[in-house]
PDB file of N, CA and C in Angstrom:
ATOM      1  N   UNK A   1     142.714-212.574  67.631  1.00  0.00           N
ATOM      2  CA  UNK A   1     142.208-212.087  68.897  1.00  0.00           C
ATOM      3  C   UNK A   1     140.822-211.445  68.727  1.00  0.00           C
ATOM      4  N   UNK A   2     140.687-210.892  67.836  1.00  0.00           N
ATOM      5  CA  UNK A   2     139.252-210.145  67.751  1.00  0.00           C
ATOM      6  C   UNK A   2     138.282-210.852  67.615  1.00  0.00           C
ATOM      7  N   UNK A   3     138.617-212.135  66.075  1.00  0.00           N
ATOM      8  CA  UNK A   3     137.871-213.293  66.170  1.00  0.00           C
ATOM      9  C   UNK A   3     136.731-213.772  67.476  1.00  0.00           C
ATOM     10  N   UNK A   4     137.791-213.905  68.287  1.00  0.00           N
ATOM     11  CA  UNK A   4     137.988-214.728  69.825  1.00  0.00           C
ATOM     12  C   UNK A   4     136.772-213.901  70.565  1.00  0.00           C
ATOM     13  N   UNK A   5     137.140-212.568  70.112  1.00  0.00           N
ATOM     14  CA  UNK A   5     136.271-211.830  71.120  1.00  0.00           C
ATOM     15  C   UNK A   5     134.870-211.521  70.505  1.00  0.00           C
ATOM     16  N   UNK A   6     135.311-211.091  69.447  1.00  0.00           N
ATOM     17  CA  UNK A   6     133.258-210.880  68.467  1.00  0.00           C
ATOM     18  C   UNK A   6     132.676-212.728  68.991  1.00  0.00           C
ATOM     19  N   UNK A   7     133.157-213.602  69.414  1.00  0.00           N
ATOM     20  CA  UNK A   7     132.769-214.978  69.210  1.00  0.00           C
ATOM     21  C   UNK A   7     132.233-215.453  70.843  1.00  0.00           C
ATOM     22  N   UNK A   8     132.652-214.434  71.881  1.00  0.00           N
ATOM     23  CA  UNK A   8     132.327-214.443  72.923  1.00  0.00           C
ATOM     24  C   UNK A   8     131.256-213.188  73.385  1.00  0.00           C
ATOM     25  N   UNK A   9     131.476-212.454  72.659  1.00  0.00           N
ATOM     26  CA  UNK A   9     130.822-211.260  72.234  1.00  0.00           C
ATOM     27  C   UNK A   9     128.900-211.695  71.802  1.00  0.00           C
ATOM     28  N   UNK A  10     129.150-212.465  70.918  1.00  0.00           N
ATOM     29  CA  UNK A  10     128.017-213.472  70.391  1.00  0.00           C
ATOM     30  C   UNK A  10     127.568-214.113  71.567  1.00  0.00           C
ATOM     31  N   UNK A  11     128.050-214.884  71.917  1.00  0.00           N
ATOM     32  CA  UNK A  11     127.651-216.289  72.858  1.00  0.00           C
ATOM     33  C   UNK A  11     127.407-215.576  74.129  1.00  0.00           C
ATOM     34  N   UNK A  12     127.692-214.640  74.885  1.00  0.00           N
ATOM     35  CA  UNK A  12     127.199-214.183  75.751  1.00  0.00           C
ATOM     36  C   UNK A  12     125.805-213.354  75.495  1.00  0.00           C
ATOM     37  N   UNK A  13     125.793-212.981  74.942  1.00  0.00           N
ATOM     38  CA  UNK A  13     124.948-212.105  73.915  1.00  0.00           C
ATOM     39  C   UNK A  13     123.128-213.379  74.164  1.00  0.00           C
ATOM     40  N   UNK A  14     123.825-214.143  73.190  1.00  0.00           N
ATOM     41  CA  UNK A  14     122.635-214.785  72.702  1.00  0.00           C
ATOM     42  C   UNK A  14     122.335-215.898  74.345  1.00  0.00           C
ATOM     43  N   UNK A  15     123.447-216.351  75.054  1.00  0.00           N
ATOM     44  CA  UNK A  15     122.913-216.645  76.170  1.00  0.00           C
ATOM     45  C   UNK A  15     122.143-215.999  77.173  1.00  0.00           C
ATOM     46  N   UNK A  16     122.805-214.682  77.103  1.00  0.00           N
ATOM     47  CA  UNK A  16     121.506-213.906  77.746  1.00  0.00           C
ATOM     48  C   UNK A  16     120.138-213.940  77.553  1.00  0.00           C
ATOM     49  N   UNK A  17     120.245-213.497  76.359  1.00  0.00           N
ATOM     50  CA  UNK A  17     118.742-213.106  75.588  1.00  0.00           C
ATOM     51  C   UNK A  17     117.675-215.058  75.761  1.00  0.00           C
ATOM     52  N   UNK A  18     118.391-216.101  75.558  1.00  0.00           N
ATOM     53  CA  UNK A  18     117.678-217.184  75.851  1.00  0.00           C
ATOM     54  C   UNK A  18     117.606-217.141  77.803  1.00  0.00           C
ATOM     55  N   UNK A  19     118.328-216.736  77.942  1.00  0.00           N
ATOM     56  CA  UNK A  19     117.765-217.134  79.532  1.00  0.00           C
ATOM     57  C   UNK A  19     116.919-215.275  80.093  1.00  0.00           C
ATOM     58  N   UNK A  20     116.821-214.198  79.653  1.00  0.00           N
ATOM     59  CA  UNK A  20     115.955-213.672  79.925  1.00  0.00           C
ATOM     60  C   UNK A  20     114.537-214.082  79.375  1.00  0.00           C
ATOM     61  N   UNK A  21     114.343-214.758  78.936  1.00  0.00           N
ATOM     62  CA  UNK A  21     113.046-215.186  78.233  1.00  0.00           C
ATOM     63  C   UNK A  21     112.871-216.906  78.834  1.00  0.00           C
ATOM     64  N   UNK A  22     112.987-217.087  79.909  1.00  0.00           N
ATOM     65  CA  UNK A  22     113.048-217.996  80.597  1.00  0.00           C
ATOM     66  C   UNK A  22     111.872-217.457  81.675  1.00  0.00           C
ATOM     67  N   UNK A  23     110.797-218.881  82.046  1.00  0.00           N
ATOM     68  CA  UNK A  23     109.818-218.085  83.019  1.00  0.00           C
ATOM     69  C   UNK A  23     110.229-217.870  84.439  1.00  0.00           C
ATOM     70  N   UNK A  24     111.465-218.316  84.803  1.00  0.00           N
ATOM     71  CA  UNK A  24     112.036-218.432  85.993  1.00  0.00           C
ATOM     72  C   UNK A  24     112.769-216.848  86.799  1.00  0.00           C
ATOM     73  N   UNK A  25     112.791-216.439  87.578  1.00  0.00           N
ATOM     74  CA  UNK A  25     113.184-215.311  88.060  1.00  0.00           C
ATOM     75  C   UNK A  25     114.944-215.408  87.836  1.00  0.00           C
ATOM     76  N   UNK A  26     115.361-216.470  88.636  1.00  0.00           N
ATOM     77  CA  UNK A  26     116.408-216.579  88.408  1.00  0.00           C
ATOM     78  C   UNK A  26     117.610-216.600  87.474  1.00  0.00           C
ATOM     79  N   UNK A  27     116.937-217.339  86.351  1.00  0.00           N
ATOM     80  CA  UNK A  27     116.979-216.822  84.744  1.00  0.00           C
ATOM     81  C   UNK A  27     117.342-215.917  84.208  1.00  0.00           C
ATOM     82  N   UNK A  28     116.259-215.714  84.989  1.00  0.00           N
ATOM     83  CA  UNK A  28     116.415-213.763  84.112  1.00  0.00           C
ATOM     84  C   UNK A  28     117.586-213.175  84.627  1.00  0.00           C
ATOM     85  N   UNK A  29     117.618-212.945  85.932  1.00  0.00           N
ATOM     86  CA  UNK A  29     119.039-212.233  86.825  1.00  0.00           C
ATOM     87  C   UNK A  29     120.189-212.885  85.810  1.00  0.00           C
ATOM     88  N   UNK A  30     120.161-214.129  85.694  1.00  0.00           N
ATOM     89  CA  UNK A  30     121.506-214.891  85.251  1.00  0.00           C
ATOM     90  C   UNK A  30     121.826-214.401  83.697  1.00  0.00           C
ATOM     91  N   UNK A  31     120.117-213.990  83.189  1.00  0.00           N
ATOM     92  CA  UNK A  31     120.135-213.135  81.900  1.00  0.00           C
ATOM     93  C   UNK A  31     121.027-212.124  81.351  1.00  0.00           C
ATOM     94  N   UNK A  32     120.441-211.455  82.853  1.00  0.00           N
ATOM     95  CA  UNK A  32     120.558-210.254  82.886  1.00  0.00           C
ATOM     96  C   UNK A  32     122.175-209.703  82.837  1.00  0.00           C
ATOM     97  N   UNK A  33     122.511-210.875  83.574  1.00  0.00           N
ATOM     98  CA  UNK A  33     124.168-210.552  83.997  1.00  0.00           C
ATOM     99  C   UNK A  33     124.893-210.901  82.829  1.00  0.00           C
ATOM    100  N   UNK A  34     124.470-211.464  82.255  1.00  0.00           N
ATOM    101  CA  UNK A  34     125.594-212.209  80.880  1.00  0.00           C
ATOM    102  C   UNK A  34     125.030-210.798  79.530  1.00  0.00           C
ATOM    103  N   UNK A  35     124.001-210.530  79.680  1.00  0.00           N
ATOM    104  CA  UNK A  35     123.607-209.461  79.150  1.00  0.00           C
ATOM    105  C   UNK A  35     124.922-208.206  79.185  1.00  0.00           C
ATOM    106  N   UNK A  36     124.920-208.230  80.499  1.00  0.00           N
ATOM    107  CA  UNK A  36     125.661-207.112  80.907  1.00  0.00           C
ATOM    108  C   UNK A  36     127.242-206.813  80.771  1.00  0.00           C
ATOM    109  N   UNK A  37     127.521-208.475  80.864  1.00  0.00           N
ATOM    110  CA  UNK A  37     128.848-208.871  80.949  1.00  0.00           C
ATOM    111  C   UNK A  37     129.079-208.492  79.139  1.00  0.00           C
ATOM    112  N   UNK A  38     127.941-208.670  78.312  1.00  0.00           N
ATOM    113  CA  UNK A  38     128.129-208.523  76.683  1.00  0.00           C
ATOM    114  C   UNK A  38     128.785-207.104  76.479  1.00  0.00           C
ATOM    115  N   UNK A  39     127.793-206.313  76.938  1.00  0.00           N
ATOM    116  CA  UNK A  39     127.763-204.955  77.045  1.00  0.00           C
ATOM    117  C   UNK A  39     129.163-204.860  77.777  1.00  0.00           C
ATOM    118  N   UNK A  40     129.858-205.059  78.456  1.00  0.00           N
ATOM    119  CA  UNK A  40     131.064-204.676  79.062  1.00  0.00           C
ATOM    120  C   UNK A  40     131.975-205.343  77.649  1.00  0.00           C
ATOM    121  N   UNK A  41     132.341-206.128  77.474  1.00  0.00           N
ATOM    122  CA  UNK A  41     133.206-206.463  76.492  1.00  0.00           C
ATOM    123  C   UNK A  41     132.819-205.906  75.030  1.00  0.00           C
ATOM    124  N   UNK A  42     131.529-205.348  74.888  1.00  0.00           N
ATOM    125  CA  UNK A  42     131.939-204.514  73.400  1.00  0.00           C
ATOM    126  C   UNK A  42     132.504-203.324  73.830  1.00  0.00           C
ATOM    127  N   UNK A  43     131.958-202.610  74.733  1.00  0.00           N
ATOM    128  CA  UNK A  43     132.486-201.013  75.361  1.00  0.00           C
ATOM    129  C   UNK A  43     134.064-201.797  75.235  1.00  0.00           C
ATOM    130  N   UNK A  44     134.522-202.436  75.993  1.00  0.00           N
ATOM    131  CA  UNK A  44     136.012-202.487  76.138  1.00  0.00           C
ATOM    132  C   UNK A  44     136.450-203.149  74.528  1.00  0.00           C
ATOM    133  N   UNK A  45     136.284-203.705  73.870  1.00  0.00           N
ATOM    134  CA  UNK A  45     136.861-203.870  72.816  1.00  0.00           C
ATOM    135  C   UNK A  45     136.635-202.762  71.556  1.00  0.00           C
ATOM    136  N   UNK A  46     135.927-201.740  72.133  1.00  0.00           N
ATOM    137  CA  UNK A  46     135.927-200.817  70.974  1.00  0.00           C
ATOM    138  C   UNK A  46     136.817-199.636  71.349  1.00  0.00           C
ATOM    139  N   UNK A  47     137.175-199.573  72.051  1.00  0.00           N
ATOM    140  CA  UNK A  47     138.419-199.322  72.074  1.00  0.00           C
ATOM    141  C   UNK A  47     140.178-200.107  71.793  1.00  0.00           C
ATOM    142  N   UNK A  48     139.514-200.816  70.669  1.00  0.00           N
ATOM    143  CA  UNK A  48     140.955-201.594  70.164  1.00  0.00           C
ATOM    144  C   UNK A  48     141.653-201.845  70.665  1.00  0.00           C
ATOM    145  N   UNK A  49     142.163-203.408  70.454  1.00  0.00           N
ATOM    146  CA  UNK A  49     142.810-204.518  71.642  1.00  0.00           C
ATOM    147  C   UNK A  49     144.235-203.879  71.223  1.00  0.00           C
ATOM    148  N   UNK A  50     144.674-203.372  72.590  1.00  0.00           N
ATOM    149  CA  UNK A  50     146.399-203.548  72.457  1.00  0.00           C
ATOM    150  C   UNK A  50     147.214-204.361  73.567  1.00  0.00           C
ATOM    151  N   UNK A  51     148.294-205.478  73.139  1.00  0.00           N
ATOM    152  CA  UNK A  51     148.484-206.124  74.075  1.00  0.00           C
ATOM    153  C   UNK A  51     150.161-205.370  74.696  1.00  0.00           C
ATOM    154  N   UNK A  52     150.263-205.318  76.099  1.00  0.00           N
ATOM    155  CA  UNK A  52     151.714-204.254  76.515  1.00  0.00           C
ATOM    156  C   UNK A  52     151.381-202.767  76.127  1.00  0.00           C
ATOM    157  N   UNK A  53     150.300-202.408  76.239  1.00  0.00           N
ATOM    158  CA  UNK A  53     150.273-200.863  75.855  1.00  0.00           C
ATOM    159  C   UNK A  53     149.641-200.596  77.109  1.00  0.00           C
ATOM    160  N   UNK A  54     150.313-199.203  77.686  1.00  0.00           N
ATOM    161  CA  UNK A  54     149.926-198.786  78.949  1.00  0.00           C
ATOM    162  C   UNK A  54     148.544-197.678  78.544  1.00  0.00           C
ATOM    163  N   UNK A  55     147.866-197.137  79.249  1.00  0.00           N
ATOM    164  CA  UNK A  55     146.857-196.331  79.039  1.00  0.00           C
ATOM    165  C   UNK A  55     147.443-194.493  79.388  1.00  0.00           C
ATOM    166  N   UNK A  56     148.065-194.490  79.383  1.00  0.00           N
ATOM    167  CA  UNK A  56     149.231-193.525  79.239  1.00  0.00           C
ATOM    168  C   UNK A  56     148.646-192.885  78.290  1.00  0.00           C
ATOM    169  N   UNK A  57     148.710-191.905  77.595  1.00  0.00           N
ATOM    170  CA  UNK A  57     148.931-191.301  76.277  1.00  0.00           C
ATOM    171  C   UNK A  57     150.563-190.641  76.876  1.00  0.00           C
ATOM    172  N   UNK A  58     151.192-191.488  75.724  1.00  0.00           N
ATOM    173  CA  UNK A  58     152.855-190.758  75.885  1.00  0.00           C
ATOM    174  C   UNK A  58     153.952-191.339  77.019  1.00  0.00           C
ATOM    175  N   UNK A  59     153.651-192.517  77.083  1.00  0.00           N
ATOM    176  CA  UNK A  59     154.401-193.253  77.869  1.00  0.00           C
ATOM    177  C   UNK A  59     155.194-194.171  76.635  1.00  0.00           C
ATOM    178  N   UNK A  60     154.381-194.573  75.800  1.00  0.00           N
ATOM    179  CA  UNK A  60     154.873-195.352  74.857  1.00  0.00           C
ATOM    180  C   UNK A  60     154.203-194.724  73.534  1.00  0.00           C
ATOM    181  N   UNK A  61     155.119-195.313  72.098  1.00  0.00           N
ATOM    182  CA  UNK A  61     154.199-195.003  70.935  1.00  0.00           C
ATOM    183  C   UNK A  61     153.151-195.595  70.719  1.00  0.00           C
ATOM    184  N   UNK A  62     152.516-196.524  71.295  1.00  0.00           N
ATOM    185  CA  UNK A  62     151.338-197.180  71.061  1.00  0.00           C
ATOM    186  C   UNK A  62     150.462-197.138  72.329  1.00  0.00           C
ATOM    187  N   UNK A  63     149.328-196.378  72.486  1.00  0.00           N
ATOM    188  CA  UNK A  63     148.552-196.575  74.378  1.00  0.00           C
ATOM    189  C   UNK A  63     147.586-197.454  73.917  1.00  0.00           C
ATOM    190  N   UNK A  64     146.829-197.368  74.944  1.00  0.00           N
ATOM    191  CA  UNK A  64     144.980-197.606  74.801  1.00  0.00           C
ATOM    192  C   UNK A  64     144.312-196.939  75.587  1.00  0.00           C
ATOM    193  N   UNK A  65     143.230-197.083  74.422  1.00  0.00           N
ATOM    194  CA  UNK A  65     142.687-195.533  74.785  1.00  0.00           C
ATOM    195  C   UNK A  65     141.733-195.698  76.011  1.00  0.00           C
ATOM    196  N   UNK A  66     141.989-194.625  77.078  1.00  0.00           N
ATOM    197  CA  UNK A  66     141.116-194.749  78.865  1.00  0.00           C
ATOM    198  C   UNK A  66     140.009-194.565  79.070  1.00  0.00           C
ATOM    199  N   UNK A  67     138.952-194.241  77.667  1.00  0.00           N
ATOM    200  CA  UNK A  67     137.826-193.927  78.003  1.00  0.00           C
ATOM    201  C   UNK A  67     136.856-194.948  77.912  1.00  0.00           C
ATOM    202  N   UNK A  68     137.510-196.030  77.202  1.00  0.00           N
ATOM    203  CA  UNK A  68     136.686-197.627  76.969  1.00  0.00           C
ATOM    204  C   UNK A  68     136.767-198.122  78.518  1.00  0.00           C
ATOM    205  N   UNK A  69     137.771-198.077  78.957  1.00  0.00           N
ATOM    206  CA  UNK A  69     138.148-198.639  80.232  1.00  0.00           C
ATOM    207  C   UNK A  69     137.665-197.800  81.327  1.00  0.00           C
ATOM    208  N   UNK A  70     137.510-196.668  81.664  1.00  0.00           N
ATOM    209  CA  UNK A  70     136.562-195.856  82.359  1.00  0.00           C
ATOM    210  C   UNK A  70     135.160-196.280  82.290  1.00  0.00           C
ATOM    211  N   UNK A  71     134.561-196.811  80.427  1.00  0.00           N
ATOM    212  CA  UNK A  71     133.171-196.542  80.704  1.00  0.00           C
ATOM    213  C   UNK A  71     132.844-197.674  81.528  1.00  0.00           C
ATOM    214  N   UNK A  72     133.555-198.830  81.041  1.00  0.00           N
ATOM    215  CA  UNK A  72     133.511-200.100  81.403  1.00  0.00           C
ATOM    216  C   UNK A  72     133.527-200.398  82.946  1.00  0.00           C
ATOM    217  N   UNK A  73     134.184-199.423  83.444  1.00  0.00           N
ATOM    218  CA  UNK A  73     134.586-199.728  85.092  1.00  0.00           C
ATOM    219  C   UNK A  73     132.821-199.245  85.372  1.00  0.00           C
ATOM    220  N   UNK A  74     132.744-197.939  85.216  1.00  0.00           N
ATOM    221  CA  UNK A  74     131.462-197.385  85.418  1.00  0.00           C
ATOM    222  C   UNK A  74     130.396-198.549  85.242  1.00  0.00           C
ATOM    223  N   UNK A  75     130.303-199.289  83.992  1.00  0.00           N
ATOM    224  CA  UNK A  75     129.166-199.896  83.522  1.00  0.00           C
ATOM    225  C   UNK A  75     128.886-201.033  85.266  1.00  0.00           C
ATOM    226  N   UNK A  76     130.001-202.042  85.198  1.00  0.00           N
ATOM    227  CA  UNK A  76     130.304-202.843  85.973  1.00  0.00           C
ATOM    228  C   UNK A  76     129.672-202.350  87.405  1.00  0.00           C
ATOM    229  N   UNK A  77     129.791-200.835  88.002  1.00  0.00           N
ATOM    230  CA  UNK A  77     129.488-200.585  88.970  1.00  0.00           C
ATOM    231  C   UNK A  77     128.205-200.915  88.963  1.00  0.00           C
ATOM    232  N   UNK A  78     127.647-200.089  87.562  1.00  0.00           N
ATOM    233  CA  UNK A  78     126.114-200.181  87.466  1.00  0.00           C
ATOM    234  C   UNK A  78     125.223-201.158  87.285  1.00  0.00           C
ATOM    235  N   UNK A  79     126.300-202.185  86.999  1.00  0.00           N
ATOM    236  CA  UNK A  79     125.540-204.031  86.808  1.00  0.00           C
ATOM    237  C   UNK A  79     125.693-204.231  87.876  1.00  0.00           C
ATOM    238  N   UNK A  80     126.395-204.681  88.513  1.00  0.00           N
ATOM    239  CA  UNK A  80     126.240-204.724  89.905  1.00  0.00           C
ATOM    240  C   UNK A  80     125.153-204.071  90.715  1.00  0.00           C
ATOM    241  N   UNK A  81     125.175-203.230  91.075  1.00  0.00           N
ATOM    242  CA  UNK A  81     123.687-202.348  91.691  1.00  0.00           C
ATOM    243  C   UNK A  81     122.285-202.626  91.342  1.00  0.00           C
ATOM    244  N   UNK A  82     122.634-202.884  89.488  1.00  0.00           N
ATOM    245  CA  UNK A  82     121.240-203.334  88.944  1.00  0.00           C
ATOM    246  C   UNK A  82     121.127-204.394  89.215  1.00  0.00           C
ATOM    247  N   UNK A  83     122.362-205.585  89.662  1.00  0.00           N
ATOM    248  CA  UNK A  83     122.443-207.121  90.106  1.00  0.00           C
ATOM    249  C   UNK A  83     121.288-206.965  91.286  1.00  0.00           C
ATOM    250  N   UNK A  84     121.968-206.431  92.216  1.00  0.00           N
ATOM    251  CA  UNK A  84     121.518-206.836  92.903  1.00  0.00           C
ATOM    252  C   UNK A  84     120.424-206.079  93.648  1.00  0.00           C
ATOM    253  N   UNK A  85     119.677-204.931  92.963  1.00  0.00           N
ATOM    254  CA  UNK A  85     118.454-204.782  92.990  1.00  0.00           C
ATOM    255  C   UNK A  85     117.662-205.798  92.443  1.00  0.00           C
ATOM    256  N   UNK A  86     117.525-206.501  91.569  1.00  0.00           N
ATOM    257  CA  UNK A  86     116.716-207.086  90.307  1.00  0.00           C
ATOM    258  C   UNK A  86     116.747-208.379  91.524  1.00  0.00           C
ATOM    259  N   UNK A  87     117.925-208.764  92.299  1.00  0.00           N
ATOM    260  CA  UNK A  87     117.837-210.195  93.325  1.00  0.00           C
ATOM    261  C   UNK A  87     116.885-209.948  94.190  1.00  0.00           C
ATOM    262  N   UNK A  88     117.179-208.796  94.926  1.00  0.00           N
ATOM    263  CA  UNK A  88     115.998-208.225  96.051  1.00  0.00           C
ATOM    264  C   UNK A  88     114.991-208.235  95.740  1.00  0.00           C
ATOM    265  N   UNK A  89     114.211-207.685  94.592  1.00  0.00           N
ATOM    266  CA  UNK A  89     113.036-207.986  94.265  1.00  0.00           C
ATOM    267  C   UNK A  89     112.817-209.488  93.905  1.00  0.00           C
ATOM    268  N   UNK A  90     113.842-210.398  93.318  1.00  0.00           N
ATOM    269  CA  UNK A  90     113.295-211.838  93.426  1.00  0.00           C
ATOM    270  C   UNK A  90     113.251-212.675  94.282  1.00  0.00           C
ATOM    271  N   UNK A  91     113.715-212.237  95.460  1.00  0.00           N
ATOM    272  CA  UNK A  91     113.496-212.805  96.695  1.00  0.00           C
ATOM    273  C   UNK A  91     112.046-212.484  97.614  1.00  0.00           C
ATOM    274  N   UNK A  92     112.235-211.248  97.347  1.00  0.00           N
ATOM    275  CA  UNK A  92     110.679-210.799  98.033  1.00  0.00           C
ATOM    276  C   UNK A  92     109.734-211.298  96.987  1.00  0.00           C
ATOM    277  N   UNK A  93     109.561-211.347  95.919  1.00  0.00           N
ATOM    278  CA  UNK A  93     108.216-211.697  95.139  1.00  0.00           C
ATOM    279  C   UNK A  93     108.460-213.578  95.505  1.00  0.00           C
ATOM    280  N   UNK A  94     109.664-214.576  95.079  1.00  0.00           N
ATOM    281  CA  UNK A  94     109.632-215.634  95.482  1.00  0.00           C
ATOM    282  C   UNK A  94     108.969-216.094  97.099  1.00  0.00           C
ATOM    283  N   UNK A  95     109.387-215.400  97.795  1.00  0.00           N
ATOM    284  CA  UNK A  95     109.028-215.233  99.838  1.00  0.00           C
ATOM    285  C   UNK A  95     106.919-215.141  99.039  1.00  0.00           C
ATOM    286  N   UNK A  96     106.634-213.640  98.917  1.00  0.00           N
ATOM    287  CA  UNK A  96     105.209-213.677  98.865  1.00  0.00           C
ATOM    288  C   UNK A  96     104.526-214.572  97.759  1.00  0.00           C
ATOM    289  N   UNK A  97     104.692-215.301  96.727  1.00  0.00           N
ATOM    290  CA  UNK A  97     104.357-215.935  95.775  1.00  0.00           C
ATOM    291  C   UNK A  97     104.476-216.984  96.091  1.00  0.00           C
ATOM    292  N   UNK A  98     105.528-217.565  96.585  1.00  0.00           N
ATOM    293  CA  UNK A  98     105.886-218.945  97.131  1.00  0.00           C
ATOM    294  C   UNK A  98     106.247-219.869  95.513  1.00  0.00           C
ATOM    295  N   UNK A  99     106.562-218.902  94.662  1.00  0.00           N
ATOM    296  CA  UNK A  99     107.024-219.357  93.486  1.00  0.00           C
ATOM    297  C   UNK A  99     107.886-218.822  92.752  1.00  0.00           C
ATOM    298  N   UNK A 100     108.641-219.113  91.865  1.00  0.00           N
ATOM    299  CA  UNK A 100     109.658-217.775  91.289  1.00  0.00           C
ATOM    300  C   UNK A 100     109.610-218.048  89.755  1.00  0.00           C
ATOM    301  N   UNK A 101     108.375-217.712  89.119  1.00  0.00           N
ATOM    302  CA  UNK A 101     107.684-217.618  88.284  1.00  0.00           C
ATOM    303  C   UNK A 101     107.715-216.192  88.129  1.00  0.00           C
ATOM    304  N   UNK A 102     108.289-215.672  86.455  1.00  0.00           N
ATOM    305  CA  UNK A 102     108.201-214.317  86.531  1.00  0.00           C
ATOM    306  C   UNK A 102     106.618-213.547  86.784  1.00  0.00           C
ATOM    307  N   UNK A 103     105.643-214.551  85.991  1.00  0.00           N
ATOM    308  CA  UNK A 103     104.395-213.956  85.926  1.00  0.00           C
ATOM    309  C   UNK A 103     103.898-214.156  87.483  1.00  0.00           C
ATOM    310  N   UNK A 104     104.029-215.336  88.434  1.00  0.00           N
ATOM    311  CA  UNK A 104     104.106-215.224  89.679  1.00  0.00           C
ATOM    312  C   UNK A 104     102.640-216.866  89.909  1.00  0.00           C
ATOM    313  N   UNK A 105     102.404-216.788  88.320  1.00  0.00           N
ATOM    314  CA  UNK A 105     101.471-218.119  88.376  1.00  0.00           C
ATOM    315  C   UNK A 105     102.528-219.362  88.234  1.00  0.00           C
ATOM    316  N   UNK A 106     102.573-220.143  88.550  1.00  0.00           N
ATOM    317  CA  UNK A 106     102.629-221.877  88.312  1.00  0.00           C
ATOM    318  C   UNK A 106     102.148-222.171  86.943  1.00  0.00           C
ATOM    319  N   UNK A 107     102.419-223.175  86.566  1.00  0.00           N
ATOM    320  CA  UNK A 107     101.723-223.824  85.505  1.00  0.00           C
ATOM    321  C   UNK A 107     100.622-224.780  85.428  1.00  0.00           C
ATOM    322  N   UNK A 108     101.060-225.562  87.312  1.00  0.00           N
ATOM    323  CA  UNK A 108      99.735-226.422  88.114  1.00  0.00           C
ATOM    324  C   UNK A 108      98.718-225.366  88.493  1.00  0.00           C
ATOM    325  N   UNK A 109      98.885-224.306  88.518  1.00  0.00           N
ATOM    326  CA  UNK A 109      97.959-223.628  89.085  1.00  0.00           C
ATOM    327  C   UNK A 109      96.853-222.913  88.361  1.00  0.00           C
ATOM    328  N   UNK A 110      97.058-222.711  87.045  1.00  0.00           N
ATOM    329  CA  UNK A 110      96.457-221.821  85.708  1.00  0.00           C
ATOM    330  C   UNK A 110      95.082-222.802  85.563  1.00  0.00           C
ATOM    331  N   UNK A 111      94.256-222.226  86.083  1.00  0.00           N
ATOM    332  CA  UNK A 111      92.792-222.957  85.336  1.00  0.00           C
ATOM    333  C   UNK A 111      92.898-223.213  83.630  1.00  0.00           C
ATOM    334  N   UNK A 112      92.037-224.286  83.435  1.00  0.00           N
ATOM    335  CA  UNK A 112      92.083-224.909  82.236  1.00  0.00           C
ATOM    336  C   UNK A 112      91.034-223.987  81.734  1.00  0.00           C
TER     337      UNK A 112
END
């Protein structure tokens, strides 16, 4: 199981980081989110995978622990918000640019 997860852990990871470095606005958001989604699954897996364990302390001999899962809820709120600030601004710069080019130039357009 951990395997599974350091291995998705990775691949979200490194998909991010290739599509924030993408010249496209959209990219980046899509970056940004898999970025984020990384960051949510190490917070929650460092708090050690238990499978049937309630978050209890003292419900059972084995819990998991609530503060991975707290930060994680928190984080999520905050990707979200940062989602969809980071969209708003790529809609308004796409609307005035008429391109969704992070730098806001074209590539037809760059004098030689």
């Amino acid at each position: 199981m951990e395997i599974l997860v350091a291995l998705m852990l990775g691949v979200l990871t490194t998909c991010g980081v290739y599509l924030v470095l993408r010249p496209r606005t959209f990219s980046v958001v899509l970056g940004l989110t898999m970025l984020s989604h990384a960051v949510n699954l190490f917070l929650f897996s460092m708090g050690r995978l238990h499978s049937n364990a309630p978050a209890v302390i003292g419900a059972a001999e084995q819990h998991a622990d609530p503060l991975p899962q707290a930060l994680v809820l928190t984080a999520i709120v905050i990707s979200f918000a940062m989602t969809a600030f980071v969209v708003a601004l790529a809609l308004r710069s796409a609307l005035e640019l008429r391109n969704d080019h992070v730098d806001g130039v074209d590539k037809e357009e760059e004098p030689i």
